[in-house]
PDB file of N, CA and C in Angstrom:
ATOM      1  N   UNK A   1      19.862  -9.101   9.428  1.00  0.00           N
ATOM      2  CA  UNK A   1      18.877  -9.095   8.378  1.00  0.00           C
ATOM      3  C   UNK A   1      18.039 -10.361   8.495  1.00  0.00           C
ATOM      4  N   UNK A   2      16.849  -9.835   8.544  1.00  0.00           N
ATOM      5  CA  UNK A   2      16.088 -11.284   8.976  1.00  0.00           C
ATOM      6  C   UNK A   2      16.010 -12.055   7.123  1.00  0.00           C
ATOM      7  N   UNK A   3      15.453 -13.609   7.737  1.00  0.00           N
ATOM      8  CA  UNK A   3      15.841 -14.218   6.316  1.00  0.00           C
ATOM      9  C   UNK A   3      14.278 -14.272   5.680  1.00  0.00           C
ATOM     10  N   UNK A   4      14.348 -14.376   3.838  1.00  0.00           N
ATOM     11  CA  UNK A   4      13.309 -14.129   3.572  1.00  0.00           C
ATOM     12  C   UNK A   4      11.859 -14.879   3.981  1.00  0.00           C
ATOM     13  N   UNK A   5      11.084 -14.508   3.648  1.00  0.00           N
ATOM     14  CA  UNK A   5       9.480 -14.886   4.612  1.00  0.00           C
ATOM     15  C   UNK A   5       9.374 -16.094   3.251  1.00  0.00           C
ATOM     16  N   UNK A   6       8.702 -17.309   3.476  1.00  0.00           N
ATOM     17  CA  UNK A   6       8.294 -18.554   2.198  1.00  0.00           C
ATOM     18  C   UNK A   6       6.903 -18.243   1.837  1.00  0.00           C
ATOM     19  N   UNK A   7       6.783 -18.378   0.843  1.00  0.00           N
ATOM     20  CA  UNK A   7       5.029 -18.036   0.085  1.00  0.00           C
ATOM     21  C   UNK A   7       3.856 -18.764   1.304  1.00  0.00           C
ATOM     22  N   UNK A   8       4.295 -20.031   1.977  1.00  0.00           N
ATOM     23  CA  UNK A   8       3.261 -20.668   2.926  1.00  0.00           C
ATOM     24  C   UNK A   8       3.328 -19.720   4.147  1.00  0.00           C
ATOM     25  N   UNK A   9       4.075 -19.157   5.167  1.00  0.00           N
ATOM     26  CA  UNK A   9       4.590 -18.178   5.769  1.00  0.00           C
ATOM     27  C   UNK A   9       3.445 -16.563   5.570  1.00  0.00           C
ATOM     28  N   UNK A  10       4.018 -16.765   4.638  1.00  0.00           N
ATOM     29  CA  UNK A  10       3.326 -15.280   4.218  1.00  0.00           C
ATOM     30  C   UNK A  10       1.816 -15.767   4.157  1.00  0.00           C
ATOM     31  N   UNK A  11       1.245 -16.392   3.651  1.00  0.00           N
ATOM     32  CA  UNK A  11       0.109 -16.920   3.569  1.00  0.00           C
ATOM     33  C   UNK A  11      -0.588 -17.027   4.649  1.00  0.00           C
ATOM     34  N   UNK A  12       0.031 -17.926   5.617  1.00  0.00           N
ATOM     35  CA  UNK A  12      -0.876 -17.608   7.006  1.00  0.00           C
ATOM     36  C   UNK A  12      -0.487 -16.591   7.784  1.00  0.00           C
ATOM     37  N   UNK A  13       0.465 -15.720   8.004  1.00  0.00           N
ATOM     38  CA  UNK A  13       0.367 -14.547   8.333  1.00  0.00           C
ATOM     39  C   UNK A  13      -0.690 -13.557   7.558  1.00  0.00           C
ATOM     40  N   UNK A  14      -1.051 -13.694   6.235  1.00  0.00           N
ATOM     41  CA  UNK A  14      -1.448 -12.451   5.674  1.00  0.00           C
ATOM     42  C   UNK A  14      -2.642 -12.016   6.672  1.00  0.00           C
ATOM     43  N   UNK A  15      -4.209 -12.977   6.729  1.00  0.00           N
ATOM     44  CA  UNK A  15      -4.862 -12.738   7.029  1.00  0.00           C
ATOM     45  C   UNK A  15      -4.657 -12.178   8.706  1.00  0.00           C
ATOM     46  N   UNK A  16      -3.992 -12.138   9.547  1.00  0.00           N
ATOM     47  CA  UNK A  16      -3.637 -11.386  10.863  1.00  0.00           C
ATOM     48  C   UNK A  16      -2.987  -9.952  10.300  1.00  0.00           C
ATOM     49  N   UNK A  17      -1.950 -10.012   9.229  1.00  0.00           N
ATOM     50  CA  UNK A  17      -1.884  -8.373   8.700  1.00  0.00           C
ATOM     51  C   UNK A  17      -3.041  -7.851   8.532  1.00  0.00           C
ATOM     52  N   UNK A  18      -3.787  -8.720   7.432  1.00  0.00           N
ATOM     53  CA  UNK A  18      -4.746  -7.612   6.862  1.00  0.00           C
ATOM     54  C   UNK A  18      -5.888  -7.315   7.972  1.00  0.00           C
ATOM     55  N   UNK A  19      -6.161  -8.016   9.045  1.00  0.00           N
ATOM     56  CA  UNK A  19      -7.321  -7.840   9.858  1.00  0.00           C
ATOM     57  C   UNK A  19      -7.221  -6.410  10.635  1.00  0.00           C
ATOM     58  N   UNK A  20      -5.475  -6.209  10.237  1.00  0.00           N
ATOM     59  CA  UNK A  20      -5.207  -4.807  11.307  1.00  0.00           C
ATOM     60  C   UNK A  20      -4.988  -5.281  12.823  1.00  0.00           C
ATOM     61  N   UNK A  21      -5.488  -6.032  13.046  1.00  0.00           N
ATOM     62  CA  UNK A  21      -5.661  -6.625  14.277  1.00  0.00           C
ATOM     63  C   UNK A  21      -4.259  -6.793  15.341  1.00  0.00           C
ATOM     64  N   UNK A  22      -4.497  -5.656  16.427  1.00  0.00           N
ATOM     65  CA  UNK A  22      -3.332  -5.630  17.257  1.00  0.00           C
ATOM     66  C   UNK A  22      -4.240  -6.173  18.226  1.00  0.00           C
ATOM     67  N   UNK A  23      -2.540  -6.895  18.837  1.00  0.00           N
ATOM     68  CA  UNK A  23      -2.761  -7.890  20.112  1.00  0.00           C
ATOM     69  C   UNK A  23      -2.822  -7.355  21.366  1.00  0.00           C
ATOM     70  N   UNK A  24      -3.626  -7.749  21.932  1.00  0.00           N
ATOM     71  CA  UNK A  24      -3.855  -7.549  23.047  1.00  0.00           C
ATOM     72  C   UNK A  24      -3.016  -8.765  24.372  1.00  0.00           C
ATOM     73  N   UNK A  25      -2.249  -8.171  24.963  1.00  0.00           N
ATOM     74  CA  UNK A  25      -1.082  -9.246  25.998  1.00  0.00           C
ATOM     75  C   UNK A  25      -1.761  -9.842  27.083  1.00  0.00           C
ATOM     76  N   UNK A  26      -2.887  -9.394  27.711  1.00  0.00           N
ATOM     77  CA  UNK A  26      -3.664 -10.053  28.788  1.00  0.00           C
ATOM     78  C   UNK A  26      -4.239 -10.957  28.490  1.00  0.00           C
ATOM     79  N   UNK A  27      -5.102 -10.570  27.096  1.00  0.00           N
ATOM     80  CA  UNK A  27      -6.135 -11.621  26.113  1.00  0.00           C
ATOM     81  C   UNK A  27      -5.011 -12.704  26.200  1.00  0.00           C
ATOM     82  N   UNK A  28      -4.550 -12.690  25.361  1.00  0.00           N
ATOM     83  CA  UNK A  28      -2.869 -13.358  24.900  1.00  0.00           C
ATOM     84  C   UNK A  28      -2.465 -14.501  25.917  1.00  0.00           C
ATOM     85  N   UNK A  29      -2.670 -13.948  27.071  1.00  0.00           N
ATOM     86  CA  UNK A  29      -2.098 -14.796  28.474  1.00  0.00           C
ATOM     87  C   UNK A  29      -3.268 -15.720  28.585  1.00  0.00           C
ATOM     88  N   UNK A  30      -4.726 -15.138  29.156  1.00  0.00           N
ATOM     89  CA  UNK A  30      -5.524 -16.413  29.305  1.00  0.00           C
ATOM     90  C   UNK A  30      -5.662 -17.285  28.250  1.00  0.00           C
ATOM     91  N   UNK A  31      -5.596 -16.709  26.673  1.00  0.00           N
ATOM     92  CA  UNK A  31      -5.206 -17.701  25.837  1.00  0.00           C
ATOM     93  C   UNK A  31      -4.748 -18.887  25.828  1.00  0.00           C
ATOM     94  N   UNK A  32      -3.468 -18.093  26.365  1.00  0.00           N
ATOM     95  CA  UNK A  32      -2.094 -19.179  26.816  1.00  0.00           C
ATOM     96  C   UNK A  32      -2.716 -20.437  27.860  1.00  0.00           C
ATOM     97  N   UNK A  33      -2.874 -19.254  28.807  1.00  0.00           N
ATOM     98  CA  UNK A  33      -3.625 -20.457  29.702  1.00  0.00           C
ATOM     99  C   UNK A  33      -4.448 -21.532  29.631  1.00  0.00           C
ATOM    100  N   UNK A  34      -5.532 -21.360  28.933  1.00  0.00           N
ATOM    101  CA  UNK A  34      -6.050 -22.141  28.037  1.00  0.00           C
ATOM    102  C   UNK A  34      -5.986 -23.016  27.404  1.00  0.00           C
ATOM    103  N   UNK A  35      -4.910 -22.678  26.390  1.00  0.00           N
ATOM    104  CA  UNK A  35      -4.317 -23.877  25.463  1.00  0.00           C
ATOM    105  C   UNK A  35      -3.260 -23.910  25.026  1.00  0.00           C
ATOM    106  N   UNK A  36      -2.255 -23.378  26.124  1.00  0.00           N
ATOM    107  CA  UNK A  36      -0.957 -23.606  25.496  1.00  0.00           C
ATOM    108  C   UNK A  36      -0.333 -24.279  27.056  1.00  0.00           C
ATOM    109  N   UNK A  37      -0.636 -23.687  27.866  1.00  0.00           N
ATOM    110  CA  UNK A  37      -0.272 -23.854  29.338  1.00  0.00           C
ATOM    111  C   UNK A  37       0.436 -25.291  29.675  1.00  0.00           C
ATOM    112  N   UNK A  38      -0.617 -26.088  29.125  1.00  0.00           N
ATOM    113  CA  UNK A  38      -0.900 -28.255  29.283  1.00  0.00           C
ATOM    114  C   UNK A  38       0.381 -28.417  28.545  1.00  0.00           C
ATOM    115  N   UNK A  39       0.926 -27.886  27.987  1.00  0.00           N
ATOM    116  CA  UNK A  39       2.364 -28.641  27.203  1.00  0.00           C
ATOM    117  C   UNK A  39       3.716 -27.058  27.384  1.00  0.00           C
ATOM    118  N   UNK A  40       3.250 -26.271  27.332  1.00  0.00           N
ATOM    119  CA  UNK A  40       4.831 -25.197  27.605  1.00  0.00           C
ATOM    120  C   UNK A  40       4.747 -24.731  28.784  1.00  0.00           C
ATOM    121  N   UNK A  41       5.664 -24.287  29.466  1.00  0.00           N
ATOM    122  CA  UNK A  41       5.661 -23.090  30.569  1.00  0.00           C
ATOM    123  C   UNK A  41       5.900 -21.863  30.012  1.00  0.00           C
ATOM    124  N   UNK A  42       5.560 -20.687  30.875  1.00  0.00           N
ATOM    125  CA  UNK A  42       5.655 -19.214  30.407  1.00  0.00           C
ATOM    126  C   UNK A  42       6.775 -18.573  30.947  1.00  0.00           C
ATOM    127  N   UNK A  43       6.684 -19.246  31.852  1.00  0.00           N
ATOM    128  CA  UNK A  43       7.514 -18.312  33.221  1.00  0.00           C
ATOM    129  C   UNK A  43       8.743 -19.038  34.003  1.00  0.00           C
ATOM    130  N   UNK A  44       9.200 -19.996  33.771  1.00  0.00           N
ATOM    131  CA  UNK A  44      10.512 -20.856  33.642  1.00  0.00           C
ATOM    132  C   UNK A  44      10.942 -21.268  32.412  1.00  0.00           C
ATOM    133  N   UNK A  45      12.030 -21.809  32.755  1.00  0.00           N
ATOM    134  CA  UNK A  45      12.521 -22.785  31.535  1.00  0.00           C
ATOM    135  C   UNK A  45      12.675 -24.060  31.858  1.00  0.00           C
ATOM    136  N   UNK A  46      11.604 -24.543  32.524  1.00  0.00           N
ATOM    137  CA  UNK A  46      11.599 -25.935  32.383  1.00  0.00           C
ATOM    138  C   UNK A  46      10.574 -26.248  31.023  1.00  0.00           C
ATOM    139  N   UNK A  47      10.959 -27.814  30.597  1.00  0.00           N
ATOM    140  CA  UNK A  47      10.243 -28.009  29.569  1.00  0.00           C
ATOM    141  C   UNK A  47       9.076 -28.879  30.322  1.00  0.00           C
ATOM    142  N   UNK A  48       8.167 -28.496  29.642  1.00  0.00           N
ATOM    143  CA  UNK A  48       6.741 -29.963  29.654  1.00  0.00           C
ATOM    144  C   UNK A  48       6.932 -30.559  28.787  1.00  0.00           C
ATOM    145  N   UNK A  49       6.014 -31.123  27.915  1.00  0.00           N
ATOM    146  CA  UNK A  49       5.766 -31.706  27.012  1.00  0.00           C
ATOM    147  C   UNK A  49       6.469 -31.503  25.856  1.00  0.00           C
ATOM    148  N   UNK A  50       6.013 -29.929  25.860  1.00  0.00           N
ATOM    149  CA  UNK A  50       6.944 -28.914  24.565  1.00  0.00           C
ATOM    150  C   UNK A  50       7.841 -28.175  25.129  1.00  0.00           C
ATOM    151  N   UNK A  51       8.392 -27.494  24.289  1.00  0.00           N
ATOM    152  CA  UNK A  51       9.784 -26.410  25.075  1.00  0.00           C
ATOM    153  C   UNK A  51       8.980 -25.512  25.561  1.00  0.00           C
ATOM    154  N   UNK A  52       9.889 -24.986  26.936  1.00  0.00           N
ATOM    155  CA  UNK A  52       9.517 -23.469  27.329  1.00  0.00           C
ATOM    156  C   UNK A  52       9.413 -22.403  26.128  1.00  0.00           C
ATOM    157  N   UNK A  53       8.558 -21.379  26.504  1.00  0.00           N
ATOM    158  CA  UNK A  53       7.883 -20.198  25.943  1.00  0.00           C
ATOM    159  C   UNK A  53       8.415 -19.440  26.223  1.00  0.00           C
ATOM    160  N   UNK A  54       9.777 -19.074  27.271  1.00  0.00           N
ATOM    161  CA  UNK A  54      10.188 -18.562  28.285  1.00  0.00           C
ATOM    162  C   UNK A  54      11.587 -17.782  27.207  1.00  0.00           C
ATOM    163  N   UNK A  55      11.805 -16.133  27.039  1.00  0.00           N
ATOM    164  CA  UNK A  55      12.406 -15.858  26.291  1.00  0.00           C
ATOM    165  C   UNK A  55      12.399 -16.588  24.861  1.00  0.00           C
ATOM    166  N   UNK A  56      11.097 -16.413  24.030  1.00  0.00           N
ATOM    167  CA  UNK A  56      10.883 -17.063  23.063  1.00  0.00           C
ATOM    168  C   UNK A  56      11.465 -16.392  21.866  1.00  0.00           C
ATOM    169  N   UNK A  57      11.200 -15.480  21.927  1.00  0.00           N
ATOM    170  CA  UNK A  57      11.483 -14.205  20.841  1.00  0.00           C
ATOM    171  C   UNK A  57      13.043 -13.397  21.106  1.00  0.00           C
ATOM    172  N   UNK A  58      13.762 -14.099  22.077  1.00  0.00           N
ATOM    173  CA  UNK A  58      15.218 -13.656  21.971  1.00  0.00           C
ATOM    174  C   UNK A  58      15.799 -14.647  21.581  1.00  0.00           C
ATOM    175  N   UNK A  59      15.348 -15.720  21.612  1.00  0.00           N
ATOM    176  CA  UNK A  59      16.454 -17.018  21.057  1.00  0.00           C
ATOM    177  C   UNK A  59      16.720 -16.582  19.754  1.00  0.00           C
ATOM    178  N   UNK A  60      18.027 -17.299  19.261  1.00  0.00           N
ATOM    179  CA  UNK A  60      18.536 -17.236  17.524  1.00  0.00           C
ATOM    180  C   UNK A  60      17.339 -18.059  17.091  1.00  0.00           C
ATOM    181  N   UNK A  61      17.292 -19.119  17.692  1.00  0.00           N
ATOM    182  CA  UNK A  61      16.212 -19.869  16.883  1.00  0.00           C
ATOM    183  C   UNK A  61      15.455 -20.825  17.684  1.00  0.00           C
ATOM    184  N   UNK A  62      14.248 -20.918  16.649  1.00  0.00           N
ATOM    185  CA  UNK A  62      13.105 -22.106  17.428  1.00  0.00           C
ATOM    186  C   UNK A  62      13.475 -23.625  17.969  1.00  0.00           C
ATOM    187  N   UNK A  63      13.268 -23.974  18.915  1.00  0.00           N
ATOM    188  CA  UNK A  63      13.763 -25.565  19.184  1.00  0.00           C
ATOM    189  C   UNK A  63      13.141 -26.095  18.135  1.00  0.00           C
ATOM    190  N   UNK A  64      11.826 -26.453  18.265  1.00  0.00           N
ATOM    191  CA  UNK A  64      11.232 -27.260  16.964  1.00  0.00           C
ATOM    192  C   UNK A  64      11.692 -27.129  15.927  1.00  0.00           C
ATOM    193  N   UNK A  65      12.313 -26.181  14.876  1.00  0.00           N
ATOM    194  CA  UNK A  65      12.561 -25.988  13.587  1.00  0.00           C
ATOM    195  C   UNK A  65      13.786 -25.145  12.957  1.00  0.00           C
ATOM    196  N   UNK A  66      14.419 -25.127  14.149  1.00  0.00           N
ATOM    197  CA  UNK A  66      15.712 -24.190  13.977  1.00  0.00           C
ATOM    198  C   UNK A  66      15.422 -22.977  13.049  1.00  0.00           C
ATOM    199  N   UNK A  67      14.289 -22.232  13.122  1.00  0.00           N
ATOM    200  CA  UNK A  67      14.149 -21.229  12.448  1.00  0.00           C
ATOM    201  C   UNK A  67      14.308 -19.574  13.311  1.00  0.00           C
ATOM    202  N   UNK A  68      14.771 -18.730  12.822  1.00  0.00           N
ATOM    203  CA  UNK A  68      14.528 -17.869  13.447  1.00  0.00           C
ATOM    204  C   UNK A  68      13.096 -17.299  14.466  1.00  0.00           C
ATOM    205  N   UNK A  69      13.324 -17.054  15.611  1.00  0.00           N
ATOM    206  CA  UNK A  69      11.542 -16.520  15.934  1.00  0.00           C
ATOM    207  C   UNK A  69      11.394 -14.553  15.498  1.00  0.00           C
ATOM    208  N   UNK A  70       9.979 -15.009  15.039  1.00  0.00           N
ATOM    209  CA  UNK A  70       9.297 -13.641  14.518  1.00  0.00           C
ATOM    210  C   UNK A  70       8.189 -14.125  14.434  1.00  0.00           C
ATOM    211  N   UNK A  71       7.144 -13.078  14.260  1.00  0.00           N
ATOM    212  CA  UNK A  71       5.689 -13.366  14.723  1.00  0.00           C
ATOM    213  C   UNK A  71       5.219 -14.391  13.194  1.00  0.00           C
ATOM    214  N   UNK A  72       6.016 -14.588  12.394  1.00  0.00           N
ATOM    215  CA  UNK A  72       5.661 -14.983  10.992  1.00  0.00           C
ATOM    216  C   UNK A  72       5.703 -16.913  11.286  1.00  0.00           C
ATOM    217  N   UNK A  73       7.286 -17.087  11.964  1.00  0.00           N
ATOM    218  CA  UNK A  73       7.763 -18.503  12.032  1.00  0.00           C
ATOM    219  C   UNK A  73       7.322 -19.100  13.538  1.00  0.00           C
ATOM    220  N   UNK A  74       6.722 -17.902  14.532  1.00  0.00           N
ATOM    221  CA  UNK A  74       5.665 -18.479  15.736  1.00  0.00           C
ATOM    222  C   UNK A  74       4.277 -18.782  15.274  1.00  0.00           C
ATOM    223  N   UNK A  75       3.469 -17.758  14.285  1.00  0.00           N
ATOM    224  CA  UNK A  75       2.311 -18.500  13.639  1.00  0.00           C
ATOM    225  C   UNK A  75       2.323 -19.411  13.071  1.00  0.00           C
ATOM    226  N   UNK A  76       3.560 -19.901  12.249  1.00  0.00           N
ATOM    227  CA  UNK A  76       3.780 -20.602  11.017  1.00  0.00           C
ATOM    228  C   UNK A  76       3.383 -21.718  11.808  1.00  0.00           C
ATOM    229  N   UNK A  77       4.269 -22.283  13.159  1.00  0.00           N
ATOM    230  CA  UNK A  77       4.114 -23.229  14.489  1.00  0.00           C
ATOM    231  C   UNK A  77       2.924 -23.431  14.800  1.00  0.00           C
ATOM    232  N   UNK A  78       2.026 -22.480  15.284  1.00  0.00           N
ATOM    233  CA  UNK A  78       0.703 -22.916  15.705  1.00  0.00           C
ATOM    234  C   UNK A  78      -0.328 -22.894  14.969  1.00  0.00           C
ATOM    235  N   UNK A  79      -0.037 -22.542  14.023  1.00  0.00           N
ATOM    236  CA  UNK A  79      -1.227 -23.515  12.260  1.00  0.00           C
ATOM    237  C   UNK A  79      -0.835 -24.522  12.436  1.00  0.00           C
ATOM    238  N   UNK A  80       0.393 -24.855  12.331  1.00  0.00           N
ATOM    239  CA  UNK A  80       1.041 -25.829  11.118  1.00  0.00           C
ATOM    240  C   UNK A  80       1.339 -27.342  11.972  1.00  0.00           C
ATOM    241  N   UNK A  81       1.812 -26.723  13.931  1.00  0.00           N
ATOM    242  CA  UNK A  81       2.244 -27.943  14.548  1.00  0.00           C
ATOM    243  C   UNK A  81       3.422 -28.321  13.726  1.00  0.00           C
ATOM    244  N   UNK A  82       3.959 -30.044  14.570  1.00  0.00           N
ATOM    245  CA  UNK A  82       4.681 -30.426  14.451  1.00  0.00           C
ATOM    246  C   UNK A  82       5.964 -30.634  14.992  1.00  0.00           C
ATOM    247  N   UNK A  83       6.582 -31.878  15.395  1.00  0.00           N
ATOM    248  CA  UNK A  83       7.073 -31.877  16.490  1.00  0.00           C
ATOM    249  C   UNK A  83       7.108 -32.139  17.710  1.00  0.00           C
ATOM    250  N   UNK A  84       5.721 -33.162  17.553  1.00  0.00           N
ATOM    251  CA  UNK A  84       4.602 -33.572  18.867  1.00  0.00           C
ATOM    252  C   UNK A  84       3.298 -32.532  19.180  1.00  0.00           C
ATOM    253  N   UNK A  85       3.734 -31.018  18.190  1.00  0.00           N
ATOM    254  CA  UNK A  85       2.501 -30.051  18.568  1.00  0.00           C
ATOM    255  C   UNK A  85       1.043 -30.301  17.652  1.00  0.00           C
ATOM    256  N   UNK A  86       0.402 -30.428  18.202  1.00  0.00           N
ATOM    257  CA  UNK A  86      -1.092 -30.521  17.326  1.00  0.00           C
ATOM    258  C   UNK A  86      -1.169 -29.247  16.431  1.00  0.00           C
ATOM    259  N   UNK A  87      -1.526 -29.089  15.065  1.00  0.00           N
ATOM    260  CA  UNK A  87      -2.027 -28.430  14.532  1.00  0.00           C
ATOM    261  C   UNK A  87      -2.807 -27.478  15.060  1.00  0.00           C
ATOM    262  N   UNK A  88      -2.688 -25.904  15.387  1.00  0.00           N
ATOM    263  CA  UNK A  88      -3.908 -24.973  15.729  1.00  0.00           C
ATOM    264  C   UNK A  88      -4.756 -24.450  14.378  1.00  0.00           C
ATOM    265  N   UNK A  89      -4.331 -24.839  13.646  1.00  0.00           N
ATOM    266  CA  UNK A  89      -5.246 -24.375  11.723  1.00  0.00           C
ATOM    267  C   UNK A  89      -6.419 -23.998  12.270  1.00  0.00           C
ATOM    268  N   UNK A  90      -6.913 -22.675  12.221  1.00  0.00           N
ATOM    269  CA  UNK A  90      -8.783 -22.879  12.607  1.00  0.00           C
ATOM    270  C   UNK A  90      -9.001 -22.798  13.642  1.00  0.00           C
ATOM    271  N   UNK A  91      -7.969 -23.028  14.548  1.00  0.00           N
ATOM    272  CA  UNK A  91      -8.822 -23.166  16.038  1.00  0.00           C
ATOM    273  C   UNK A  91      -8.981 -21.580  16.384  1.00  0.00           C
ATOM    274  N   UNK A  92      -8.169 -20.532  16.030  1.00  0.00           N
ATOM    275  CA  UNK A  92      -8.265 -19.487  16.521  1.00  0.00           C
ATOM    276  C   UNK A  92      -8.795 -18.605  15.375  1.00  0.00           C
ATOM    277  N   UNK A  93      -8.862 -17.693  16.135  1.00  0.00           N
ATOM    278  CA  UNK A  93      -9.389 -15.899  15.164  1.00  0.00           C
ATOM    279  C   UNK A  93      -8.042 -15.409  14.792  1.00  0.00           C
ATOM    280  N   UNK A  94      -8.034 -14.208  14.092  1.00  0.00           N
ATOM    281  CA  UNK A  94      -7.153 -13.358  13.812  1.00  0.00           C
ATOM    282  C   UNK A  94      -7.167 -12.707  15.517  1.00  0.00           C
ATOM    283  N   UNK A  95      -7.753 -12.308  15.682  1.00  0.00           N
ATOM    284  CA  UNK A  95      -7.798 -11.636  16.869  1.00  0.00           C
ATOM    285  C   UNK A  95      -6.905 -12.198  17.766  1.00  0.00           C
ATOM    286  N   UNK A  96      -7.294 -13.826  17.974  1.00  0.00           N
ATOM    287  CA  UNK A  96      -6.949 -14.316  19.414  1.00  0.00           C
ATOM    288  C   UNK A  96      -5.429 -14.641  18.740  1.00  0.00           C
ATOM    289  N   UNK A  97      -4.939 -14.666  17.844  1.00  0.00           N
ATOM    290  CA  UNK A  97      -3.450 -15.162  17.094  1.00  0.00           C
ATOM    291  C   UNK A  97      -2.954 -13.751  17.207  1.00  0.00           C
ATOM    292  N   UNK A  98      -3.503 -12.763  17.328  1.00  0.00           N
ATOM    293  CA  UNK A  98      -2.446 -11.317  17.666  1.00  0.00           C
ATOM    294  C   UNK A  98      -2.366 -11.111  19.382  1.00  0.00           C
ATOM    295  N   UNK A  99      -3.338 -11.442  19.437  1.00  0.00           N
ATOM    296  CA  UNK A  99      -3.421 -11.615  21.186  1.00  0.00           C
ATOM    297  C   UNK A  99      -2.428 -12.577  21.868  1.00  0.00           C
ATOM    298  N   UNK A 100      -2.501 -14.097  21.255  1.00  0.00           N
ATOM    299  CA  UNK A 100      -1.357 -14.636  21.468  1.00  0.00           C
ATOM    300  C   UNK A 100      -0.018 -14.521  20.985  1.00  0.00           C
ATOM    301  N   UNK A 101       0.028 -13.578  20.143  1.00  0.00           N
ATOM    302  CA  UNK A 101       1.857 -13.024  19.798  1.00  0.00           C
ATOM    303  C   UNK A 101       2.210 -12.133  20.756  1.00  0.00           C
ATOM    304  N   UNK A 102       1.091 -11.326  21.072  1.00  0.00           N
ATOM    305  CA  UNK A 102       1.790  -9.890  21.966  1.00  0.00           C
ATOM    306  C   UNK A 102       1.642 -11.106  23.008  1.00  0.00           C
ATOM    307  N   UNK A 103       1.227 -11.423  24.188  1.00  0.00           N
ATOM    308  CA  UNK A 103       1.646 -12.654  25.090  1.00  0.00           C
ATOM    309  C   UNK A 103       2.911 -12.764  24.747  1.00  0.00           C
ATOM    310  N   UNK A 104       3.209 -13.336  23.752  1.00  0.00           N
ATOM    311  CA  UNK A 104       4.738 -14.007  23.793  1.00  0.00           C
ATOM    312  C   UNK A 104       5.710 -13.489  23.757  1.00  0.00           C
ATOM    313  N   UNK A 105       5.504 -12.357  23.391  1.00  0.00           N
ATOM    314  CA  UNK A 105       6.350 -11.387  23.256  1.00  0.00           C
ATOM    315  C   UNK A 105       6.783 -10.725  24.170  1.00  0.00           C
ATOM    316  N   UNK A 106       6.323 -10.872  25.563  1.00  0.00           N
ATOM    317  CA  UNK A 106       6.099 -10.281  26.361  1.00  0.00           C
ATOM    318  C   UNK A 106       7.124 -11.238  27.431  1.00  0.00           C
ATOM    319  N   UNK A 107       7.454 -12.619  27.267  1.00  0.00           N
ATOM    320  CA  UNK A 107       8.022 -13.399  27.896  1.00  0.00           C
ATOM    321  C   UNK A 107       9.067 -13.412  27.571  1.00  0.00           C
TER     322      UNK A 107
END
């Protein structure tokens, strides 16, 4: 049973629910490439800067925050940072934040 979602949580997820907006996994990747690439790997488990990305969504839980992963507590991460991660607040669309979940999901 996953554990309950926090009012801030839900909050920045809402607007990616309500956009409808399914991700696209290719988008998702050059994303990655882009701006996630310089600090995680995708495709090992070595760490850079930040932890590998690498089986992200099977771990019990997040390195940064010991929280469970779900697309709610991986957005929560790239708004919010922390942990050495810069804040993404704003930098992206709804679009490109469903684009980068299916990506991860995918690893």
């Amino acid at each position: 049973m996953s554990p309950p979602m926090n009012r801030l949580t839900f909050f920045l997820l809402l607007p990616l629910l309500a956009s409808g907006a399914a991700g696209d996994a290719a988008k998702g990747n050059e994303l990655f490439d882009e701006q996630c690439a310089q600090c995680h790997h995708a495709y090992t488990e070595e760490r850079k800067k930040g932890p590998s990305l690498k089986w992200l969504f099977v771990k019990d839980k997040l390195d940064s925050n010991g929280k469970a992963p779900g697309d709610a507590t991986v957005l929560e991460k790239i708004e919010k940072g922390g942990n050495g991660m810069p804040p993404f607040s704003g930098s992206f669309s709804n679009q490109d934040k469903a684009d980068l979940l299916a990506f991860l999901r995918t690893l």
